[in-house]
C-alpha atoms as a PDB file:
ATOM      1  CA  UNK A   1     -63.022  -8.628 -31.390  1.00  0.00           C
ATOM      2  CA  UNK A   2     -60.578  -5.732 -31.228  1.00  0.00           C
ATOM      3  CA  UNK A   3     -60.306  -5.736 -27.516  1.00  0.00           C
ATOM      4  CA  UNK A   4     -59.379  -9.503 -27.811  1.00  0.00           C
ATOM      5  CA  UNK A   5     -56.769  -8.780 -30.229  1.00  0.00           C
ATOM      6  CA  UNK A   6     -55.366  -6.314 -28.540  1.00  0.00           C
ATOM      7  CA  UNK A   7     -53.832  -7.866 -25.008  1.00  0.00           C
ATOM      8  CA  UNK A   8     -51.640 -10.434 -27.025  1.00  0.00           C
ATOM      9  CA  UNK A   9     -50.605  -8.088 -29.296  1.00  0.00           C
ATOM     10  CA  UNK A  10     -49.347  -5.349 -26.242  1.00  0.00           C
ATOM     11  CA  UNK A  11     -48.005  -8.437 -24.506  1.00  0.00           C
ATOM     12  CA  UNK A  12     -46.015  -9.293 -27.694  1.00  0.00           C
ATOM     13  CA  UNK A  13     -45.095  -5.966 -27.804  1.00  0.00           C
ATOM     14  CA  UNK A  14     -43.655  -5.161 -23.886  1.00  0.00           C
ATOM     15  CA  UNK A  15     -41.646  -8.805 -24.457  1.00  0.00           C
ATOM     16  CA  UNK A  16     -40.321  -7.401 -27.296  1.00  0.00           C
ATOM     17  CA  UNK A  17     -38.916  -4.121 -26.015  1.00  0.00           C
ATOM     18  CA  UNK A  18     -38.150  -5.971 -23.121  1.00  0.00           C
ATOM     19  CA  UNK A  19     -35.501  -8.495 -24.849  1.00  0.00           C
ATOM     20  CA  UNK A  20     -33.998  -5.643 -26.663  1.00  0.00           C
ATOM     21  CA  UNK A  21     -33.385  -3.294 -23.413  1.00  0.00           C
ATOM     22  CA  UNK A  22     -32.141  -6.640 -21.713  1.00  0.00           C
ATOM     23  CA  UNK A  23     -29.884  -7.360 -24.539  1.00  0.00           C
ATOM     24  CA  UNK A  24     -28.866  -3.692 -24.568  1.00  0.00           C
ATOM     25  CA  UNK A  25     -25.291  -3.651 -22.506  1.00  0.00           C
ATOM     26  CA  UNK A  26     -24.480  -0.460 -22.682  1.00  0.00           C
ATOM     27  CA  UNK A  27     -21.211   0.476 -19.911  1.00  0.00           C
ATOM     28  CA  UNK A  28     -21.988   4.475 -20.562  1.00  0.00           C
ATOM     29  CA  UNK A  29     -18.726   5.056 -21.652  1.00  0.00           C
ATOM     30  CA  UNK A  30     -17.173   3.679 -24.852  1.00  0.00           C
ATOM     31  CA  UNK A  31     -13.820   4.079 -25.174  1.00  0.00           C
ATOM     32  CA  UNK A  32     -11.932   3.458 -28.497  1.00  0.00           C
ATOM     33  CA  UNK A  33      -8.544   3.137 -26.837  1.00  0.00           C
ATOM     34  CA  UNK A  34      -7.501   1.764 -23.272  1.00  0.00           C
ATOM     35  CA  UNK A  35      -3.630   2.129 -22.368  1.00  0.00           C
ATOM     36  CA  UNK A  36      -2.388  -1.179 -20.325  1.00  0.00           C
ATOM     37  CA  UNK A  37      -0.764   0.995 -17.632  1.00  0.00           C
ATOM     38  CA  UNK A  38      -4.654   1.356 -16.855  1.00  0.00           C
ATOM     39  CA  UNK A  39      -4.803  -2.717 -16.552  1.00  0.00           C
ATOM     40  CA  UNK A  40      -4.314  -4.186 -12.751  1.00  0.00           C
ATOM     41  CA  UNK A  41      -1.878  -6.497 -14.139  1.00  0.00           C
ATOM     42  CA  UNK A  42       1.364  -6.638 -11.603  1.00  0.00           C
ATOM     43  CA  UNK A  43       3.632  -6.864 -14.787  1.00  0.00           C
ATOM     44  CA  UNK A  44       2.136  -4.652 -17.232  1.00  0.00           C
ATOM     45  CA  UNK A  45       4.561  -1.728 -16.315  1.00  0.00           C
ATOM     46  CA  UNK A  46       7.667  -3.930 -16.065  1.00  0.00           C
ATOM     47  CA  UNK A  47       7.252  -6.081 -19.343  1.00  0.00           C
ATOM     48  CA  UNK A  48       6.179  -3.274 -21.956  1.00  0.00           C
ATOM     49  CA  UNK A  49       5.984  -3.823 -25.865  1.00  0.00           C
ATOM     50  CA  UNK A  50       5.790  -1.800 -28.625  1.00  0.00           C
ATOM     51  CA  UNK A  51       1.991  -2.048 -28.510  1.00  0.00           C
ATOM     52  CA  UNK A  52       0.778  -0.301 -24.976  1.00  0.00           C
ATOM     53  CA  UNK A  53      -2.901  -0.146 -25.880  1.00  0.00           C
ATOM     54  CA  UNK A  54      -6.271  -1.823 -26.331  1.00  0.00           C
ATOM     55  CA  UNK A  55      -8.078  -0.574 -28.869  1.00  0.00           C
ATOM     56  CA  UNK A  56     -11.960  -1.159 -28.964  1.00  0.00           C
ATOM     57  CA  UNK A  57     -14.641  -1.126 -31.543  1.00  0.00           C
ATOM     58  CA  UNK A  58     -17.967  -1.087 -31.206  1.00  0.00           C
ATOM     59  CA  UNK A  59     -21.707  -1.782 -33.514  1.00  0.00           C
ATOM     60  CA  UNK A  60     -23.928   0.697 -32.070  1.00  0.00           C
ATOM     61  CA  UNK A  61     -23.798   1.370 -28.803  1.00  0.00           C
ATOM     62  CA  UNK A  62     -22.943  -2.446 -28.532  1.00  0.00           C
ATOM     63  CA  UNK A  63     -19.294  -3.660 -27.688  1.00  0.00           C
ATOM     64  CA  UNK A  64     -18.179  -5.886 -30.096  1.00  0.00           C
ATOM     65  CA  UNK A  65     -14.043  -6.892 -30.229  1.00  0.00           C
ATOM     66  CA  UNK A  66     -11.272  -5.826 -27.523  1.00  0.00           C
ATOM     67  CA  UNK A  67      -8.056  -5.959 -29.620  1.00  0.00           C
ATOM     68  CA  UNK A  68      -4.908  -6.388 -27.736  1.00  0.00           C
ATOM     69  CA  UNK A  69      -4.036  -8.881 -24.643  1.00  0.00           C
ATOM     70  CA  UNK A  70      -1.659 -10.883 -22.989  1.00  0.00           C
ATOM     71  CA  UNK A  71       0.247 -13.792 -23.935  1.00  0.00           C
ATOM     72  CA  UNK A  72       2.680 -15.702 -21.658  1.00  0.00           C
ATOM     73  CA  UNK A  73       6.284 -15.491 -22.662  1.00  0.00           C
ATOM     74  CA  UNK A  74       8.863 -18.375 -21.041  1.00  0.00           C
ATOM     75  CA  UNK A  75      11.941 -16.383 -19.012  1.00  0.00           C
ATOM     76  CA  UNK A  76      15.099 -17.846 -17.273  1.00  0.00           C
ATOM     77  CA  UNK A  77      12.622 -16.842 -14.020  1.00  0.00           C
ATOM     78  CA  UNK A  78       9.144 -18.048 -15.514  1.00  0.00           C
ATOM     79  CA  UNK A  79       6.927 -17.212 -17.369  1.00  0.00           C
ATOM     80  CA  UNK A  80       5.656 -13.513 -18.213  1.00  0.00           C
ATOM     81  CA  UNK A  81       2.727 -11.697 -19.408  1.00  0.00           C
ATOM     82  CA  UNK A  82       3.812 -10.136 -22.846  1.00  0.00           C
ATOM     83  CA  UNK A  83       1.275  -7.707 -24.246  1.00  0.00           C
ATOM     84  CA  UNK A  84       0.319  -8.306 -27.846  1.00  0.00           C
ATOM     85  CA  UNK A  85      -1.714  -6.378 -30.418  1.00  0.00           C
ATOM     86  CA  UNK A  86      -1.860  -9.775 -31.975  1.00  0.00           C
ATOM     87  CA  UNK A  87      -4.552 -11.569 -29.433  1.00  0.00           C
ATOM     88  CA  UNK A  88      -7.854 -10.034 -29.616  1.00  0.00           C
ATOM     89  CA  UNK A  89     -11.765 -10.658 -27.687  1.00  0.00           C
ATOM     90  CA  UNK A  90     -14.476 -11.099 -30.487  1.00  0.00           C
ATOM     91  CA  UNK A  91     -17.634 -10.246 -27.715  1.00  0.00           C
ATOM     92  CA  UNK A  92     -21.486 -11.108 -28.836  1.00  0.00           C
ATOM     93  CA  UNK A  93     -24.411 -10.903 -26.661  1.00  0.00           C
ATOM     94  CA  UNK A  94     -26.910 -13.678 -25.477  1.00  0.00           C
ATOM     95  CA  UNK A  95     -30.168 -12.756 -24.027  1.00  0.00           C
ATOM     96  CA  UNK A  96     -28.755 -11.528 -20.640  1.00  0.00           C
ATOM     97  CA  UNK A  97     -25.112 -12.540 -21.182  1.00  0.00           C
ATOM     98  CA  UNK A  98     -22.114 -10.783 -22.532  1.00  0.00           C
ATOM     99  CA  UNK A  99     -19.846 -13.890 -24.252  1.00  0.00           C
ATOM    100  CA  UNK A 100     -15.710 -12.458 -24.780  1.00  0.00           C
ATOM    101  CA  UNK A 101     -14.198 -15.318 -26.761  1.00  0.00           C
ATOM    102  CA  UNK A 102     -10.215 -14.698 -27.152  1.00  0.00           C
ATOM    103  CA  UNK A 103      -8.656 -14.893 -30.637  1.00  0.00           C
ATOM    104  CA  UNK A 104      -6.062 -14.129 -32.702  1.00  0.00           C
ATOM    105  CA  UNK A 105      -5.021 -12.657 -35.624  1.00  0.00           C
ATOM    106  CA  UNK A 106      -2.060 -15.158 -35.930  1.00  0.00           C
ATOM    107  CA  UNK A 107      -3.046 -18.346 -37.205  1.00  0.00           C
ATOM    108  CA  UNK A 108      -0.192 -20.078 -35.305  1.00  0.00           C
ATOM    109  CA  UNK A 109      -1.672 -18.830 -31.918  1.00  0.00           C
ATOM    110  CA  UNK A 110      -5.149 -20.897 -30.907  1.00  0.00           C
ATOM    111  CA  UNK A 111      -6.927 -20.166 -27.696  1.00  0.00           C
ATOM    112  CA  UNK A 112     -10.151 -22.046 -25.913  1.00  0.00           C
ATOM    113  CA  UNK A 113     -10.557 -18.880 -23.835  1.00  0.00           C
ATOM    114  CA  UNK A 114     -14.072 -17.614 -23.018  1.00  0.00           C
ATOM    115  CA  UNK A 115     -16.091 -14.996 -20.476  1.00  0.00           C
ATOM    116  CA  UNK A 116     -19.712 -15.326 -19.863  1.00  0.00           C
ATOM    117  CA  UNK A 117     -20.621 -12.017 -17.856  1.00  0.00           C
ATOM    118  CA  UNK A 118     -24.003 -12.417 -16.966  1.00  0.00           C
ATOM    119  CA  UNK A 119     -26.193  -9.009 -16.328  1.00  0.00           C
ATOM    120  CA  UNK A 120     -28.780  -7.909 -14.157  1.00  0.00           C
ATOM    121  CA  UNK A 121     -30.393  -4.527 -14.244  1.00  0.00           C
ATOM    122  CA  UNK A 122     -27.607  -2.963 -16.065  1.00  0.00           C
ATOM    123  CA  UNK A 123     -24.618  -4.836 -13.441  1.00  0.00           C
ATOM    124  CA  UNK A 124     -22.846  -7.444 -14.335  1.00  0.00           C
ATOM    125  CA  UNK A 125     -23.332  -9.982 -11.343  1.00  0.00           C
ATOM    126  CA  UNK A 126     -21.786 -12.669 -12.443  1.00  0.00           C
ATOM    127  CA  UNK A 127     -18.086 -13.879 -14.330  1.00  0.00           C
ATOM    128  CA  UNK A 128     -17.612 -17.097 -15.620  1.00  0.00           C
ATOM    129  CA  UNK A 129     -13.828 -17.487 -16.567  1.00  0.00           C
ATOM    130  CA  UNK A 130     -13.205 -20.563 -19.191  1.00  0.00           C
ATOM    131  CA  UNK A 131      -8.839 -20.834 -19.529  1.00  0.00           C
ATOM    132  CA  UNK A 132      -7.611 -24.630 -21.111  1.00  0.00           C
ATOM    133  CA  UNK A 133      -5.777 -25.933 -18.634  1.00  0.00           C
ATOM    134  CA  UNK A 134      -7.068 -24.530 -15.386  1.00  0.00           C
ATOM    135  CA  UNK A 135     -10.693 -24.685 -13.787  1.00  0.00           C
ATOM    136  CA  UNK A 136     -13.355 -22.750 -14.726  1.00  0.00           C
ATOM    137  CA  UNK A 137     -13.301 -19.613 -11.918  1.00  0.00           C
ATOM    138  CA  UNK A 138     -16.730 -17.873 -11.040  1.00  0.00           C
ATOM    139  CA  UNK A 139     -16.901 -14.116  -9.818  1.00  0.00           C
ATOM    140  CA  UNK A 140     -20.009 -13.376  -7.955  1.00  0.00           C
ATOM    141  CA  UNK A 141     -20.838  -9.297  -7.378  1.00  0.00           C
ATOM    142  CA  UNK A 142     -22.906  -7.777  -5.398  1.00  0.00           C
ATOM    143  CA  UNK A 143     -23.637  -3.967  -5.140  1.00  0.00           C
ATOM    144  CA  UNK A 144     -25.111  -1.238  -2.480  1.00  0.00           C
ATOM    145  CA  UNK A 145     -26.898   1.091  -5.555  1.00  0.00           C
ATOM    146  CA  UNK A 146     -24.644   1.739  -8.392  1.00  0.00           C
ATOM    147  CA  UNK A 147     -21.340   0.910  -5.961  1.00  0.00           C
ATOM    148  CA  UNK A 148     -19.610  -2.701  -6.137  1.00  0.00           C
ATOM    149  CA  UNK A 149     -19.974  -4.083  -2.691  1.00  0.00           C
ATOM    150  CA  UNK A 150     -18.863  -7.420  -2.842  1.00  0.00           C
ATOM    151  CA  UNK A 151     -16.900 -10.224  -4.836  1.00  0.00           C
ATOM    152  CA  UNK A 152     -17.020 -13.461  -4.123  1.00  0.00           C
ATOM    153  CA  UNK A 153     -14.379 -15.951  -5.894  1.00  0.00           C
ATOM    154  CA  UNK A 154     -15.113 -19.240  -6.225  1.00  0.00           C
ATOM    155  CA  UNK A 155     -13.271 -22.580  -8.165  1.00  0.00           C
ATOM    156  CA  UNK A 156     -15.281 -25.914  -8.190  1.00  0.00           C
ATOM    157  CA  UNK A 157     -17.449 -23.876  -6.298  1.00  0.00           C
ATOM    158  CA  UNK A 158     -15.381 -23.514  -3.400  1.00  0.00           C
ATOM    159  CA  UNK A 159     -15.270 -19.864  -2.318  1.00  0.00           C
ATOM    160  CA  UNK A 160     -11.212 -19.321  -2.671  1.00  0.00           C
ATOM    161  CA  UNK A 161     -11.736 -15.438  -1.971  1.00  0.00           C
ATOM    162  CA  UNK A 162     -13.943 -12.147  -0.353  1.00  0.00           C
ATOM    163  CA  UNK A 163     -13.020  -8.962  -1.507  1.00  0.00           C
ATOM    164  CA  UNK A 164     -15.244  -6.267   0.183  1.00  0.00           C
ATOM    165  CA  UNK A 165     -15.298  -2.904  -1.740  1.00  0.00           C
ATOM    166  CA  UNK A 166     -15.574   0.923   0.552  1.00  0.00           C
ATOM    167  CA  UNK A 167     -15.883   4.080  -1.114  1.00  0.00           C
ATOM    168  CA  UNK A 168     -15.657   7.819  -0.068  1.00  0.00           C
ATOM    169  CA  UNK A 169     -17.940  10.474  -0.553  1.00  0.00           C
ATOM    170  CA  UNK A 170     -17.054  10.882  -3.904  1.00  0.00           C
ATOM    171  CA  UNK A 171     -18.036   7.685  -4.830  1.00  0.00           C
ATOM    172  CA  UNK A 172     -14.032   6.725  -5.683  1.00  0.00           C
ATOM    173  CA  UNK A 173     -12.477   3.297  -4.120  1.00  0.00           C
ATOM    174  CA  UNK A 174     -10.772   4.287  -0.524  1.00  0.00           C
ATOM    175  CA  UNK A 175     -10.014   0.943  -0.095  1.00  0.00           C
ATOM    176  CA  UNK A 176     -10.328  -2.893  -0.847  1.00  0.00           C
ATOM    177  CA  UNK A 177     -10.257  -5.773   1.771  1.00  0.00           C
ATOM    178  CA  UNK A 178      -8.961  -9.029   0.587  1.00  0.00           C
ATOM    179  CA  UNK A 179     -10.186 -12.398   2.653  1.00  0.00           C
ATOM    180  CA  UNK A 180      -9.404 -16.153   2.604  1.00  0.00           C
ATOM    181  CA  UNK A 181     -10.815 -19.320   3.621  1.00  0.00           C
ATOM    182  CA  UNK A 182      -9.646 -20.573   6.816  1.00  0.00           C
ATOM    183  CA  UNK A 183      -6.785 -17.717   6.464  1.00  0.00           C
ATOM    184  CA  UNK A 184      -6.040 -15.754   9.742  1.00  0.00           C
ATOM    185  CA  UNK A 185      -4.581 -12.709   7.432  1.00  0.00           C
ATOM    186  CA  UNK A 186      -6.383  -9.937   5.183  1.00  0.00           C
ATOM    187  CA  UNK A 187      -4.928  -8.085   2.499  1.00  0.00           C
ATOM    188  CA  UNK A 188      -5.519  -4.393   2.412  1.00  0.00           C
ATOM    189  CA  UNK A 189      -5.461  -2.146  -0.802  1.00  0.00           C
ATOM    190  CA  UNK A 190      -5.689   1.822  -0.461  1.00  0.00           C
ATOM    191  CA  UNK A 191      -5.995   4.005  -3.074  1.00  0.00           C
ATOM    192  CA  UNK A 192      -5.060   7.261  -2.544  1.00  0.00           C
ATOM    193  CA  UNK A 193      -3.771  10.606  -5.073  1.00  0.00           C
ATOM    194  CA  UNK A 194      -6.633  11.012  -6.733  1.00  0.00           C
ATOM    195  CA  UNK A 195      -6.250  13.293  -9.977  1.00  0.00           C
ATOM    196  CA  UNK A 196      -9.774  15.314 -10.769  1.00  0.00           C
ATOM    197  CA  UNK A 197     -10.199  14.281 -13.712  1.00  0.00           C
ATOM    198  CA  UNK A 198     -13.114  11.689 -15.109  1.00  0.00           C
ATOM    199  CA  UNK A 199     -12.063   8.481 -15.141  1.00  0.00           C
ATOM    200  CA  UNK A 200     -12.161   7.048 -18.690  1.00  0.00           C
ATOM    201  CA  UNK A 201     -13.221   3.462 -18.073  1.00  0.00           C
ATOM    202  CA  UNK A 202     -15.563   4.151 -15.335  1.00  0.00           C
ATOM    203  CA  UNK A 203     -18.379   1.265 -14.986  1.00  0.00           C
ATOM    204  CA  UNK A 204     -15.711  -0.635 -17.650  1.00  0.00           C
ATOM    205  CA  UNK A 205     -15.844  -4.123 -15.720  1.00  0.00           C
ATOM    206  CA  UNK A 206     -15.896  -6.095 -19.434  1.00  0.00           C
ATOM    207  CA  UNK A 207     -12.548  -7.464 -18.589  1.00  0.00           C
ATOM    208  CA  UNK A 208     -11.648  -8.332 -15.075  1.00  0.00           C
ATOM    209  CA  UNK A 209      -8.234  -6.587 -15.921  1.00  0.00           C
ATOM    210  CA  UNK A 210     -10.333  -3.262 -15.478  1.00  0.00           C
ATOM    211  CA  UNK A 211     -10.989  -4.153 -11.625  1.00  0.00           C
ATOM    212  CA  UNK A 212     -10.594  -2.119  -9.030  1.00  0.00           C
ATOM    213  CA  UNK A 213      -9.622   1.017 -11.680  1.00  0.00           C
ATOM    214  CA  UNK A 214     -13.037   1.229 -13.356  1.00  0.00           C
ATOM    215  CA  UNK A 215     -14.978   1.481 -10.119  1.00  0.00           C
ATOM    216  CA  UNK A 216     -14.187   4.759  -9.075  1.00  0.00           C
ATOM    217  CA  UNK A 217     -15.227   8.388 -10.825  1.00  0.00           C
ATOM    218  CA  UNK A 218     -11.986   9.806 -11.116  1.00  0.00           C
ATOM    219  CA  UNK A 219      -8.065   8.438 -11.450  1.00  0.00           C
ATOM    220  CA  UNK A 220      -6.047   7.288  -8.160  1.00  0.00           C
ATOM    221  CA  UNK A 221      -2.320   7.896  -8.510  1.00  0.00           C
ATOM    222  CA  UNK A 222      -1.145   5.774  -5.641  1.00  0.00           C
ATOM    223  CA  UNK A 223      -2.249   2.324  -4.370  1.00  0.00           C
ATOM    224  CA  UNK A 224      -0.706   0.612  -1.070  1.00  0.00           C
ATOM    225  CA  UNK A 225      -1.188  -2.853  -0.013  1.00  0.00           C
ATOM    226  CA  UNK A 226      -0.514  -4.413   3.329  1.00  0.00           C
ATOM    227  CA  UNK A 227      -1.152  -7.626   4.835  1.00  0.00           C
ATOM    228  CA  UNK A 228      -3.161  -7.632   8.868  1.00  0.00           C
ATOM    229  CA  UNK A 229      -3.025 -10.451  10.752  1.00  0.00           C
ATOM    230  CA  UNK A 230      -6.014 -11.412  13.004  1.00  0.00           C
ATOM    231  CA  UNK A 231      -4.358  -9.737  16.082  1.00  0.00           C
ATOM    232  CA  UNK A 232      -4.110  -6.422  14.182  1.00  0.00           C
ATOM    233  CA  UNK A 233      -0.341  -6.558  12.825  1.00  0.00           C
ATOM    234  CA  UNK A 234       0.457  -4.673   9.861  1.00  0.00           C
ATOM    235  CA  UNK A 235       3.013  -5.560   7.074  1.00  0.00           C
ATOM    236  CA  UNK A 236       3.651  -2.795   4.008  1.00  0.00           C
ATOM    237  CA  UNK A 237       3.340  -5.767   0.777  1.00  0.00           C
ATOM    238  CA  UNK A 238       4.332  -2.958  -2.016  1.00  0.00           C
ATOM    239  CA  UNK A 239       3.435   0.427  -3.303  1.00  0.00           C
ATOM    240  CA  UNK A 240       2.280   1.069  -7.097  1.00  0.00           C
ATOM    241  CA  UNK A 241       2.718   5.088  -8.124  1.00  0.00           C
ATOM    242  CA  UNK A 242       1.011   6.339 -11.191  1.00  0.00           C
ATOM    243  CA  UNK A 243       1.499   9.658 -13.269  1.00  0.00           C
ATOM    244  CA  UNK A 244      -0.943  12.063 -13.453  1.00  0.00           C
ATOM    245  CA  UNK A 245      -0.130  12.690 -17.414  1.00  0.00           C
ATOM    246  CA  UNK A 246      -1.337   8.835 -17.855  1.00  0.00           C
ATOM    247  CA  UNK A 247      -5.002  10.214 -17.355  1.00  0.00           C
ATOM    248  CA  UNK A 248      -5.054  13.359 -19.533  1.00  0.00           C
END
C-alpha cells in the first residue's frame, strides 16, 4: 500500500514545484530605479519633467508595480509624450504570464491599458499590447541561447514588421535590422561607444520601452540609424549620443 501511495503523491509533488518555478519570473536583476534617458523613447530627452525616473518595487524576488510613465500632452505641433510619476504598472503573474495593467494615482486619469508577456523557459516569447483606441499589437521573439534573435510584429495578425537582432563577441547589440512588408527599404540601427560598465537593466524586457538597451551586457553611448534601399543605397536617418556619467 505504501508503494501505491507514493507515485501520486511525487507526481503531486514535481507539479507542484513545477507551477511555482514556472510562475517564478525572475529578470536577474532588480532594479529599484530606472532613469528615462535609459527608455528608447525618441522624445524622452527632448520633453523632460521634473520626474526623470521609474522607480520599481518588488514582493520577493517577484516584480510587482513600475511607477512612472508616459502620458500624451496636446502641442501647437501634436501631441507629446510627457513623463509622469503620476501613471504607474500594477504587474501580477498568471501561470506562465506576466499581466502589466497601467494605472494611476490620479483619480481624474483612467486607462484600459494592459501587457500580457507570456514566458517560456525563463524568455519572454511573446507581447500582447492592449491600448483603447488602437488594435491590440503582438510581439513574437525568438532567441539563438540566451541572445534575442528575432521579433516579429504583428496587428490583426498581419506581420507589420522583422527586426533581426546581431551581437558581437561580447554578447552586446552591434546592430539591429528593421524590415517591412512589401517594403523595398531596411532600416539599420548600430550601436557603437560602449562604456565597460554592467548594464543595469540587462535581460529587463518587462516594458518594451527597455528594447534594444536591455539586450546587451554593458552600456552603448552612440546609436546610428540609416535607411538601405534594395540596390544597396545608404541614407544617415539620425544619430542619438549618450553620456557615459548616465551609466555610473
Amino acid at each position: 500500500m505504501k508503494k501505491i501511495w507514493l507515485l501520486p503523491c511525487t507526481i503531486f509533488l514535481v507539479l507542484c514545484f513545477s507551477c511555482s518555478k514556472d510562475g517564478e519570473m525572475d529578470f536577474g536583476q532588480r532594479p529599484k530605479e530606472i532613469p528615462i534617458l535609459y527608455l528608447q523613447s525618441s522624445t524622452a530627452e527632448s520633453f523632460m519633467s521634473n520626474v526623470n525616473e521609474m522607480k520599481l518595487s518588488y514582493r520577493g524576488k517577484q516584480l510587482d508595480r513600475i511607477i512612472g510613465g508616459f502620458l500624451e500632452i496636446p502641442t501647437a505641433n501634436g501631441f507629446v509624450p510627457f513623463f509622469t510619476g503620476k501613471v504607474y504598472w500594477d504587474v501580477r503573474v498568471d501561470g506562465n504570464w506576466m499581466i502589466l495593467e497601467k494605472k494611476s494615482f490620479d483619480k481624474e486619469l483612467i486607462f484600459s491599458d494592459r501587457q500580457e508577456l507570456l514566458f517560456e523557459g525563463g524568455k519572454i516569447v511573446e507581447r500582447k499590447i492592449f491600448e483603447e483606441g488602437s488594435p491590440t499589437r503582438v510581439y513574437s521573439y525568438q532567441y539563438t541561447g540566451d541572445l534575442l534573435k528575432g521579433e516579429y510584429s504583428y496587428v490583426d495578425e498581419q506581420l507589420k514588421s522583422q527586426k533581426t537582432f546581431y551581437f558581437n563577441s561580447a554578447k552586446n547589440l552591434d546592430s539591429l535590422v528593421v524590415s517591412y512588408p512589401n517594403s523595398a527599404f531596411k532600416a539599420v540601427q548600430i550601436f557603437r561607444d560602449y562604456d565597460t560598465k554592467p548594464n543595469k537593466i540587462k535581460g529587463f524586457m518587462v516594458l518594451e520601452e527597455f528594447l534594444p538597451r536591455a539586450l546587451s551586457t554593458n552600456n552603448y553611448l552612440r546609436e546610428t540609424i540609416i535607411f538601405v534601399s534594395e540596390t544597396g543605397e545608404r541614407n544617415l536617418s539620425g544619430e542619438r549620443k549618450w553620456d557615459a556619467k548616465l551609466f555610473n
